[in-house]
N, C-alpha and C. Protein backbone atom coordinates (compact mmCIF):
# COMPACT_ATOMS: atom_id res chain seq x y z
N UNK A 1 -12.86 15.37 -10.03
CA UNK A 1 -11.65 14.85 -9.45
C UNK A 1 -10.55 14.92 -10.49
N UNK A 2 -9.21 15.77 -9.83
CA UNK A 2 -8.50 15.61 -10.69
C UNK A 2 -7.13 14.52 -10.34
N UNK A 3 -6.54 13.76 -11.45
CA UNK A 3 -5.27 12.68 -10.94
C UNK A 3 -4.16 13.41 -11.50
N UNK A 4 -2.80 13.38 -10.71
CA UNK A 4 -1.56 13.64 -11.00
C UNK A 4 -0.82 12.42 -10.42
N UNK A 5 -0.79 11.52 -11.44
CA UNK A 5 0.11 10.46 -11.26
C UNK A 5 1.66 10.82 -10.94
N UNK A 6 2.39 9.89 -10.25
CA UNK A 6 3.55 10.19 -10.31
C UNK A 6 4.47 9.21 -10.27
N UNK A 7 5.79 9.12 -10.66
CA UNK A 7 6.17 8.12 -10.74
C UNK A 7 7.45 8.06 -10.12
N UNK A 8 8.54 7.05 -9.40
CA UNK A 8 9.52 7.55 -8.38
C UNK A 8 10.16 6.54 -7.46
N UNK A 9 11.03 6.42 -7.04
CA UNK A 9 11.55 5.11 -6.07
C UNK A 9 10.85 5.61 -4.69
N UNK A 10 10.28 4.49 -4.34
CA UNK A 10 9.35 4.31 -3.38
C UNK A 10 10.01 4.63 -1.97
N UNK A 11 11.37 4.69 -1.86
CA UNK A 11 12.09 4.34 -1.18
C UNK A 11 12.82 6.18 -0.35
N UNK A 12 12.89 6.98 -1.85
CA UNK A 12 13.11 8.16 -1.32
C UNK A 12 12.58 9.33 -2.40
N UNK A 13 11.20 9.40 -1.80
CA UNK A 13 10.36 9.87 -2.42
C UNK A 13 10.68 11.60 -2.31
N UNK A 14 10.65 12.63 -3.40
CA UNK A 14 10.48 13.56 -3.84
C UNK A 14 9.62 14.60 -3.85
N UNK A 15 8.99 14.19 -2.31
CA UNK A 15 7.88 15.67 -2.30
C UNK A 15 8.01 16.12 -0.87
N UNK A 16 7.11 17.16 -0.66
CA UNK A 16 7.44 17.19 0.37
C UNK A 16 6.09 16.90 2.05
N UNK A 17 6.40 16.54 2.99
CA UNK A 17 5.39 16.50 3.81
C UNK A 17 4.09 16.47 3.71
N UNK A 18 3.32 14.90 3.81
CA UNK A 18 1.34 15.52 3.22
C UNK A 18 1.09 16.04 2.13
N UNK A 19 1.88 15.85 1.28
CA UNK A 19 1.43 16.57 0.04
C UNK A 19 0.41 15.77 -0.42
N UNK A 20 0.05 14.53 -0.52
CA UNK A 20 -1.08 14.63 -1.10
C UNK A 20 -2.44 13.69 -0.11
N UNK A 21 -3.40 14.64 -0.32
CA UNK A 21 -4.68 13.70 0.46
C UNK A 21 -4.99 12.18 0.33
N UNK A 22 -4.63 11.42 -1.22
CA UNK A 22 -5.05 10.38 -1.07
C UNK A 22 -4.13 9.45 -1.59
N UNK A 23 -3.48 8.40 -1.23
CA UNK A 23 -2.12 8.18 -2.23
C UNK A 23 -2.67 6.57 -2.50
N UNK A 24 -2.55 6.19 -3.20
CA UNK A 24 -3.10 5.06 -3.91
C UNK A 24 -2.23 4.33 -4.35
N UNK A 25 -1.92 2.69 -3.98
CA UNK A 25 -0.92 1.89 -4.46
C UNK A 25 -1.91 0.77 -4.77
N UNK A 26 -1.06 0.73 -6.38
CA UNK A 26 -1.85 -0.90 -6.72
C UNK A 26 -1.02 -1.56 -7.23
N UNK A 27 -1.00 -2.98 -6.48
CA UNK A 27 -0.21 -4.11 -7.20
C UNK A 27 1.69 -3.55 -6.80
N UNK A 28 1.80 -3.01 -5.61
CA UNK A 28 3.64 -2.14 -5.28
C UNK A 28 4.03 -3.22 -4.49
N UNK A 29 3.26 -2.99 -3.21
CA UNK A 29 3.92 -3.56 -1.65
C UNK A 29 4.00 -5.14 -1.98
N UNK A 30 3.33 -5.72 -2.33
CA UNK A 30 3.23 -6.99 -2.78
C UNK A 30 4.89 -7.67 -3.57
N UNK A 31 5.01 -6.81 -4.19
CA UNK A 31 6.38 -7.14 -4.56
C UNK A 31 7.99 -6.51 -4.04
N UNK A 32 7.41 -5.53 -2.88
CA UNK A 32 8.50 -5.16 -1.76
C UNK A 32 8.72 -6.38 -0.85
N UNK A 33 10.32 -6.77 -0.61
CA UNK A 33 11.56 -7.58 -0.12
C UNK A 33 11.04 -6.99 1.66
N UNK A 34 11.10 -8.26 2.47
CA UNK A 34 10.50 -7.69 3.62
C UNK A 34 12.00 -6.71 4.25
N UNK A 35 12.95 -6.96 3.60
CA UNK A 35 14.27 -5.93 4.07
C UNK A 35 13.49 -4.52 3.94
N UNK A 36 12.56 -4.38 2.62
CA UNK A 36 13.02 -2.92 2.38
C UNK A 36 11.35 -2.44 2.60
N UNK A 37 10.26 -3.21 3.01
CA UNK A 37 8.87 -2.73 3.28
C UNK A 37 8.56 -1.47 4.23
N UNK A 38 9.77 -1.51 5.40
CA UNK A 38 9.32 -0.87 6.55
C UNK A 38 9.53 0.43 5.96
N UNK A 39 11.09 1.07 5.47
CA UNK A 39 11.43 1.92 4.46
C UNK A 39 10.11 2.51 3.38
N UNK A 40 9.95 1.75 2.68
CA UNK A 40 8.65 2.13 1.55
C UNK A 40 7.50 2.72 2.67
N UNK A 41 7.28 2.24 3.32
CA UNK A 41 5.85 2.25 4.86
C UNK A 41 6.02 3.66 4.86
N UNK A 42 7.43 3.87 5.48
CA UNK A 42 7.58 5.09 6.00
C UNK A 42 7.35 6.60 5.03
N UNK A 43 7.91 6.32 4.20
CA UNK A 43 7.88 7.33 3.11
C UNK A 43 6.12 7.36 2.71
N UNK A 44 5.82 6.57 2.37
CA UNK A 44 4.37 6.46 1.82
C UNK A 44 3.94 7.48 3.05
N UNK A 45 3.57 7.20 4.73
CA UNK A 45 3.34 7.37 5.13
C UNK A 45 3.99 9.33 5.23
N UNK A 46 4.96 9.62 4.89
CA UNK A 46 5.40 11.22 5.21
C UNK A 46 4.79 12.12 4.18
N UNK A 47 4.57 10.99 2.78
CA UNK A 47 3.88 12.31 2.28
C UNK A 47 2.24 11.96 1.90
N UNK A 48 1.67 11.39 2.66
CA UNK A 48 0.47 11.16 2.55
C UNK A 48 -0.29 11.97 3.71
N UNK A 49 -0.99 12.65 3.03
CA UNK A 49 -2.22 13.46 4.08
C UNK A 49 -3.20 13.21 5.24
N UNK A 50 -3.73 12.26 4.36
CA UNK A 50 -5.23 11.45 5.12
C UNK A 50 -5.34 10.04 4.61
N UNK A 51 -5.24 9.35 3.49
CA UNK A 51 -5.64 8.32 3.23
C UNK A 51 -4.77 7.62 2.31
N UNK A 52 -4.40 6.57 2.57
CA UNK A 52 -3.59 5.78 1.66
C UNK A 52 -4.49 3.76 1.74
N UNK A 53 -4.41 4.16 0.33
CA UNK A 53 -5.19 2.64 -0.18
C UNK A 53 -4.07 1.98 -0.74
N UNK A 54 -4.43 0.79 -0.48
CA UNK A 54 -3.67 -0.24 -1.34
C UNK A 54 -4.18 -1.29 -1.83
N UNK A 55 -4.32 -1.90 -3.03
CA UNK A 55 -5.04 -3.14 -3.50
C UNK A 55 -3.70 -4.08 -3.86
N UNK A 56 -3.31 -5.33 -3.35
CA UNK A 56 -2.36 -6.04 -3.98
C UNK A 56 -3.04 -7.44 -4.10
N UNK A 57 -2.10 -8.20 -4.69
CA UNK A 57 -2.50 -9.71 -4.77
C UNK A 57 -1.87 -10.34 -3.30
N UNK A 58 -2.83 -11.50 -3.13
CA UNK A 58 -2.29 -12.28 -2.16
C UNK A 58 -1.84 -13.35 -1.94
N UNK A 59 -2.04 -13.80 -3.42
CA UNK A 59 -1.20 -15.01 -3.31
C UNK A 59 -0.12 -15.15 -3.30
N UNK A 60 0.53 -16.37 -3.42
CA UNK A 60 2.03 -16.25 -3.41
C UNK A 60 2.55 -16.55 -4.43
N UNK A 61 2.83 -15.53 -5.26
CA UNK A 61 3.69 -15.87 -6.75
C UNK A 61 5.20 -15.56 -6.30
N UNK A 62 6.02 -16.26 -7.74
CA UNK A 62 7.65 -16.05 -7.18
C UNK A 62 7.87 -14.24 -7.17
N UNK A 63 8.60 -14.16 -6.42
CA UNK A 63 9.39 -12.84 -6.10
C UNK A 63 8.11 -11.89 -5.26
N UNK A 64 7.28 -12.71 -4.71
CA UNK A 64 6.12 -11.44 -4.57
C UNK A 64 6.08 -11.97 -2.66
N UNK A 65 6.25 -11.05 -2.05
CA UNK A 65 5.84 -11.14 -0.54
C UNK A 65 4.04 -10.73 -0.17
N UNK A 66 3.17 -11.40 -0.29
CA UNK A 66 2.03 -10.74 0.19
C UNK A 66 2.18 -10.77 1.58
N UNK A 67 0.69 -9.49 1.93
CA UNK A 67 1.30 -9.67 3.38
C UNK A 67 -0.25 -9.26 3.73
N UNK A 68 -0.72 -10.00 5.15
CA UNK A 68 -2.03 -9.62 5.52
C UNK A 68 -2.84 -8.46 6.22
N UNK A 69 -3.64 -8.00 6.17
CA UNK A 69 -3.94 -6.58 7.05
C UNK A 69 -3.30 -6.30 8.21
N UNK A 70 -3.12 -7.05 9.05
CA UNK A 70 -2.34 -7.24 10.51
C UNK A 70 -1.17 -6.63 9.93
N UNK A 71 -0.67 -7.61 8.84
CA UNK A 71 0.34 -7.51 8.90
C UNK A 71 1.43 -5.97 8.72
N UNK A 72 0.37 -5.29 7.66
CA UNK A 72 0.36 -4.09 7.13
C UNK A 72 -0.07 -2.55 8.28
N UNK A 73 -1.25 -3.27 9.30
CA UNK A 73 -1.43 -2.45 10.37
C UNK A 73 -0.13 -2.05 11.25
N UNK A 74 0.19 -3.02 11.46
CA UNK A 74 1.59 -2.82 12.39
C UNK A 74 2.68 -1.95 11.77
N UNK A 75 3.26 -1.70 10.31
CA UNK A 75 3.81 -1.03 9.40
C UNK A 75 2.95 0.42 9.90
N UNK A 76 1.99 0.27 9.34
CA UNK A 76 1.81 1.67 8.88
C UNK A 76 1.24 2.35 10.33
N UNK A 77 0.67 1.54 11.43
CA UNK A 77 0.39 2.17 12.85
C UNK A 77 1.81 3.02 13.37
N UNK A 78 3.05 2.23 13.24
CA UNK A 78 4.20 2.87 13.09
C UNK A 78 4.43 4.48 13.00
N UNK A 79 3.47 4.49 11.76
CA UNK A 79 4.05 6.16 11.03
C UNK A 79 2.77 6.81 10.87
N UNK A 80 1.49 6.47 12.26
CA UNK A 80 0.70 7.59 11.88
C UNK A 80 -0.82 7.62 11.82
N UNK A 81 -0.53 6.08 11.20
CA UNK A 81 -1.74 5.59 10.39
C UNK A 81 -2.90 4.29 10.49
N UNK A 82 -3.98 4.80 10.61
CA UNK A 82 -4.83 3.02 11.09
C UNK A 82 -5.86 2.39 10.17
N UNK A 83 -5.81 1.03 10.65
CA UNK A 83 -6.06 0.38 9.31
C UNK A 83 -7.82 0.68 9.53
N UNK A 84 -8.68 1.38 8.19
CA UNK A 84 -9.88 2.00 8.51
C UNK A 84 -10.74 0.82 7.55
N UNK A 85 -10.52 0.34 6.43
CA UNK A 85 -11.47 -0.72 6.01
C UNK A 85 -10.05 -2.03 5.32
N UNK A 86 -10.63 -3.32 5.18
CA UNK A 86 -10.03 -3.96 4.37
C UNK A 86 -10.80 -4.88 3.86
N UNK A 87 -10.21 -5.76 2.82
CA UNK A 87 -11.40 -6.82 2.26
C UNK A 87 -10.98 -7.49 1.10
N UNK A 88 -11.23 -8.76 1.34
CA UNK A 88 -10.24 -9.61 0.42
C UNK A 88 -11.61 -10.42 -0.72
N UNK A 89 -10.92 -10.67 -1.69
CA UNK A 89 -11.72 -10.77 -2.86
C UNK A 89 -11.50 -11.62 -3.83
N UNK A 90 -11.92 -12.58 -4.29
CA UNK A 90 -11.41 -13.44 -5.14
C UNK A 90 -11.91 -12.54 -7.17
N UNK A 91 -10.84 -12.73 -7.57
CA UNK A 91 -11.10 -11.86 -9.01
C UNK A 91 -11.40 -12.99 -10.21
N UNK A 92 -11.75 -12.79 -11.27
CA UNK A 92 -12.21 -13.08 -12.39
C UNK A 92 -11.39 -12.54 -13.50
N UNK A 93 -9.83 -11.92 -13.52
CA UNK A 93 -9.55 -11.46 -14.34
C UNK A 93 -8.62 -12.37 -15.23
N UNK A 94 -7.75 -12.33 -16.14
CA UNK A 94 -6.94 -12.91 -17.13
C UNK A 94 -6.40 -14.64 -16.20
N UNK A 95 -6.10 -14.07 -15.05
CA UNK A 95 -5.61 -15.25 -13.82
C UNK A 95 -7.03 -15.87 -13.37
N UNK A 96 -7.58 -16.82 -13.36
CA UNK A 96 -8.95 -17.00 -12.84
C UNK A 96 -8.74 -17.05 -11.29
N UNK A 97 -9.07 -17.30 -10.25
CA UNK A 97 -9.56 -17.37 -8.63
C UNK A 97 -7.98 -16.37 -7.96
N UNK A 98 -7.86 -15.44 -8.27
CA UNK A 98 -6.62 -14.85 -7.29
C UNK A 98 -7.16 -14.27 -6.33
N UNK A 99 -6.51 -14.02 -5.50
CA UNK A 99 -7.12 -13.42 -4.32
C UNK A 99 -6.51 -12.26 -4.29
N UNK A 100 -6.92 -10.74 -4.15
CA UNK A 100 -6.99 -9.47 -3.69
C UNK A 100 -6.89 -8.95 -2.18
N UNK A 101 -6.12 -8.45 -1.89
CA UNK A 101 -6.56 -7.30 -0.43
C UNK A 101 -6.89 -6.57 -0.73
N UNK A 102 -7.42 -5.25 -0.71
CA UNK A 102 -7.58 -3.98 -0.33
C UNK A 102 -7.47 -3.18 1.10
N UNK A 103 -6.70 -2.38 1.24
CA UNK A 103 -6.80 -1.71 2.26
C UNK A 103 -7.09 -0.48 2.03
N UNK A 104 -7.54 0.23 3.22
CA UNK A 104 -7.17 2.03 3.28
C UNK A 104 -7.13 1.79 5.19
N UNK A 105 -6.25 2.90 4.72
CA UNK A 105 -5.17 3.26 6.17
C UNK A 105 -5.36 4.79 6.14
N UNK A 106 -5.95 5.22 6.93
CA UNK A 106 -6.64 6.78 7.69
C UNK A 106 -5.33 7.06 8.31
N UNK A 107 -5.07 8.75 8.70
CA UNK A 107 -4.18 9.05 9.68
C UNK A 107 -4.94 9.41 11.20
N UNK A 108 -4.13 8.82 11.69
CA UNK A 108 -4.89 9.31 13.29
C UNK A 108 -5.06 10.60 13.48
C-alpha cells in the first residue's frame, strides 16, 4: 500500500473527480462550523471513489461540533454515499475516557 497525503482547504479541494479510492479523515469534521459541514460533505464526497472513513472525537470540547452517524448519514447520503460500518469507542490515550466515532461511508 502506497499513501500520498495531501494537504488543502477542505472546502475547495484541488483534484479532480474520484480521484482517489479511499479518503481518510481523522480528527477534521469534528471541528467543522455546522455553516460550513454540508460544503466540506460535498467536496469530500466529489473526489472520493469508493470509500471515505472518518474517525473524530465525540465529545464536546470548545470550538468542536461532534456529530452522530445519523447525523453524518444524512450529509453524505446527499452526495452519493452510505453509511457502511460505524462504532464508537472509548480511548485510553493522553485524555483518559474520550469517546471516538468511526465511520466509513461506501458509494452507492
Amino acid at each position: 500500500i502506497n499513501f500520498d497525503f495531501k494537504q488543502g482547504d477542505l472546502s475547495k479541494l484541488e483534484f479532480p473527480d474520484r480521484k482517489f479510492d479511499f479518503t481518510f479523515i481523522p480528527s477534521v469534521l469534528e471541528r467543522i462550523d455546522n455553516q460550513s459541514i454540508d460544503i466540506i460533505i460535498r467536496e469530500l464526497c466529489r473526489i472520493s471513489n469508493k470509500y471515505i472513513f472518518i474517525s473524530d472525537f465525540y465529545d464536546h470540547y470548545p470550538l468542536g461540533y461532534p456529530r452522530s452517524e445519523k447525523e453524518l448519514e444524512k450529509f453524505f447520503n446527499k452526495y452519493g454515499f452510505e453509511l457502511e460500518f460505524f462504532d464508537y469507542s472509548i480511548t485510553d490515550t493522553y485524555i483518559p475516557n474520550q469517546c471516538e466515532l468511526h465511520t466509513m461511508f461506501v458509494r452507492k
